[in-house]
C-alpha atoms as a PDB file:
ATOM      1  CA  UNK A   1      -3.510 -61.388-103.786  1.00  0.00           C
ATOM      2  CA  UNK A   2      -4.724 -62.225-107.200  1.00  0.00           C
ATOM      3  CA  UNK A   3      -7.351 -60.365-109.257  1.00  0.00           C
ATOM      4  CA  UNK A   4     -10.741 -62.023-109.453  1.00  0.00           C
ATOM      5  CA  UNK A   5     -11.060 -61.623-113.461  1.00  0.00           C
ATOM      6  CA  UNK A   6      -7.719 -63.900-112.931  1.00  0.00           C
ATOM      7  CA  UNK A   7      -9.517 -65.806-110.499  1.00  0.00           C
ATOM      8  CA  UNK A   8     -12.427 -66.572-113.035  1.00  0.00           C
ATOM      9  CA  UNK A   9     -10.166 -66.551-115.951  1.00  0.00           C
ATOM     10  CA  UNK A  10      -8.368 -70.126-114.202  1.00  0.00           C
ATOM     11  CA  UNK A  11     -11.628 -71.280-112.974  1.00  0.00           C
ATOM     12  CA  UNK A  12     -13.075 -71.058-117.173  1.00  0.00           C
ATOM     13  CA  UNK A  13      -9.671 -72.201-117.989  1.00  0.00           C
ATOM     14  CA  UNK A  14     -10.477 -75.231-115.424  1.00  0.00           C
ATOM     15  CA  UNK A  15     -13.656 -76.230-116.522  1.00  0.00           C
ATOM     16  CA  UNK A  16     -12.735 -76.657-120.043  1.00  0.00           C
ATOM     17  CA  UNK A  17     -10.141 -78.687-119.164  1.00  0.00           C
ATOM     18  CA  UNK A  18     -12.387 -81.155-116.866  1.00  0.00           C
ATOM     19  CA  UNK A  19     -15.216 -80.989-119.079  1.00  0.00           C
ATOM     20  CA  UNK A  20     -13.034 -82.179-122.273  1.00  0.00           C
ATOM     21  CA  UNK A  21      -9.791 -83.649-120.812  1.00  0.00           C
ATOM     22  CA  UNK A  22     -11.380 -85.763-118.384  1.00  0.00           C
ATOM     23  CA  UNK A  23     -12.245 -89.353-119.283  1.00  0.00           C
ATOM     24  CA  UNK A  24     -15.919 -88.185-119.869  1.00  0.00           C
ATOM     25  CA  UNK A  25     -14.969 -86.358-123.413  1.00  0.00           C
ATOM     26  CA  UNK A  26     -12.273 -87.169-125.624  1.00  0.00           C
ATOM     27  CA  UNK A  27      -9.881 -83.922-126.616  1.00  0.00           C
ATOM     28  CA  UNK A  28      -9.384 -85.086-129.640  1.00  0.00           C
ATOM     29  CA  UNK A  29     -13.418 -85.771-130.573  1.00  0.00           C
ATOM     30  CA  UNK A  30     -13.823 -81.579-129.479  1.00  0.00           C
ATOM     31  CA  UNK A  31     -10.312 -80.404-130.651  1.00  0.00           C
ATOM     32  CA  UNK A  32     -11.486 -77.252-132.850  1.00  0.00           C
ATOM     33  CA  UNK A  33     -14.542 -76.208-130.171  1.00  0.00           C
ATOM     34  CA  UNK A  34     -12.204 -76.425-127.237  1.00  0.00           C
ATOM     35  CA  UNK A  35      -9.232 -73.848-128.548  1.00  0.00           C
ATOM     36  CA  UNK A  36     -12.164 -72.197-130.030  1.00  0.00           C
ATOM     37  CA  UNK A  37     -13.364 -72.141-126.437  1.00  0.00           C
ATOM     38  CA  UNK A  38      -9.646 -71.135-125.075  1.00  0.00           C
ATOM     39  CA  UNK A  39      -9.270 -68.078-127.338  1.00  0.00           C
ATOM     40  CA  UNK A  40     -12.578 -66.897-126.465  1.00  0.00           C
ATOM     41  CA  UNK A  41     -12.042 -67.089-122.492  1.00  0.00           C
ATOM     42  CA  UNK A  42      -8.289 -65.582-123.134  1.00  0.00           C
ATOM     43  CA  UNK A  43      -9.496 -62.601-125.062  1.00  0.00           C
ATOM     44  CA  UNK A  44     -12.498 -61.559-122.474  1.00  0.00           C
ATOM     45  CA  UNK A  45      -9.875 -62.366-119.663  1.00  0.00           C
ATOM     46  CA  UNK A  46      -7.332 -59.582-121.206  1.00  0.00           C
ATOM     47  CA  UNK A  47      -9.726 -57.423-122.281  1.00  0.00           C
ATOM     48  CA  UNK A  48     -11.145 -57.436-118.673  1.00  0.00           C
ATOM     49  CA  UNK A  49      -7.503 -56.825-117.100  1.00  0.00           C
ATOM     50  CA  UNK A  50      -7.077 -54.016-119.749  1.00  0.00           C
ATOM     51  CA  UNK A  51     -10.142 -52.219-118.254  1.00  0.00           C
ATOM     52  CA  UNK A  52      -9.340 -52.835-114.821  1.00  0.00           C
ATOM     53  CA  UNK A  53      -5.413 -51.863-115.478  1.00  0.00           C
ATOM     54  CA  UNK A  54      -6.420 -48.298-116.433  1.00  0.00           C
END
């Protein structure tokens, strides 16, 4: 069974990727915002597990 800060963490992780990969936005157009984006989700995600670890 997974944790749900993983479970929200992939369903972030998700959205980004249909909101900017999807033939509605072009990656490339939103490059710096989206891994912007992807480092911001990644460090609440581990900073959540952290907390819930100890």
């Amino acid at each position: 069974m997974s944790s749900p800060a993983i479970e929200k963490y992939y369903t972030a992780v998700q959205n980004i990727k249909e909101r900017y990969v999807s033939n509605t936005y072009r990656f490339v157009d939103y490059r710096e915002k989206v891994i912007d984006l992807l480092k911001r989700v990644t460090r609440v995600s581990v900073g959540t597990m952290e907390k819930v670890v100890r």
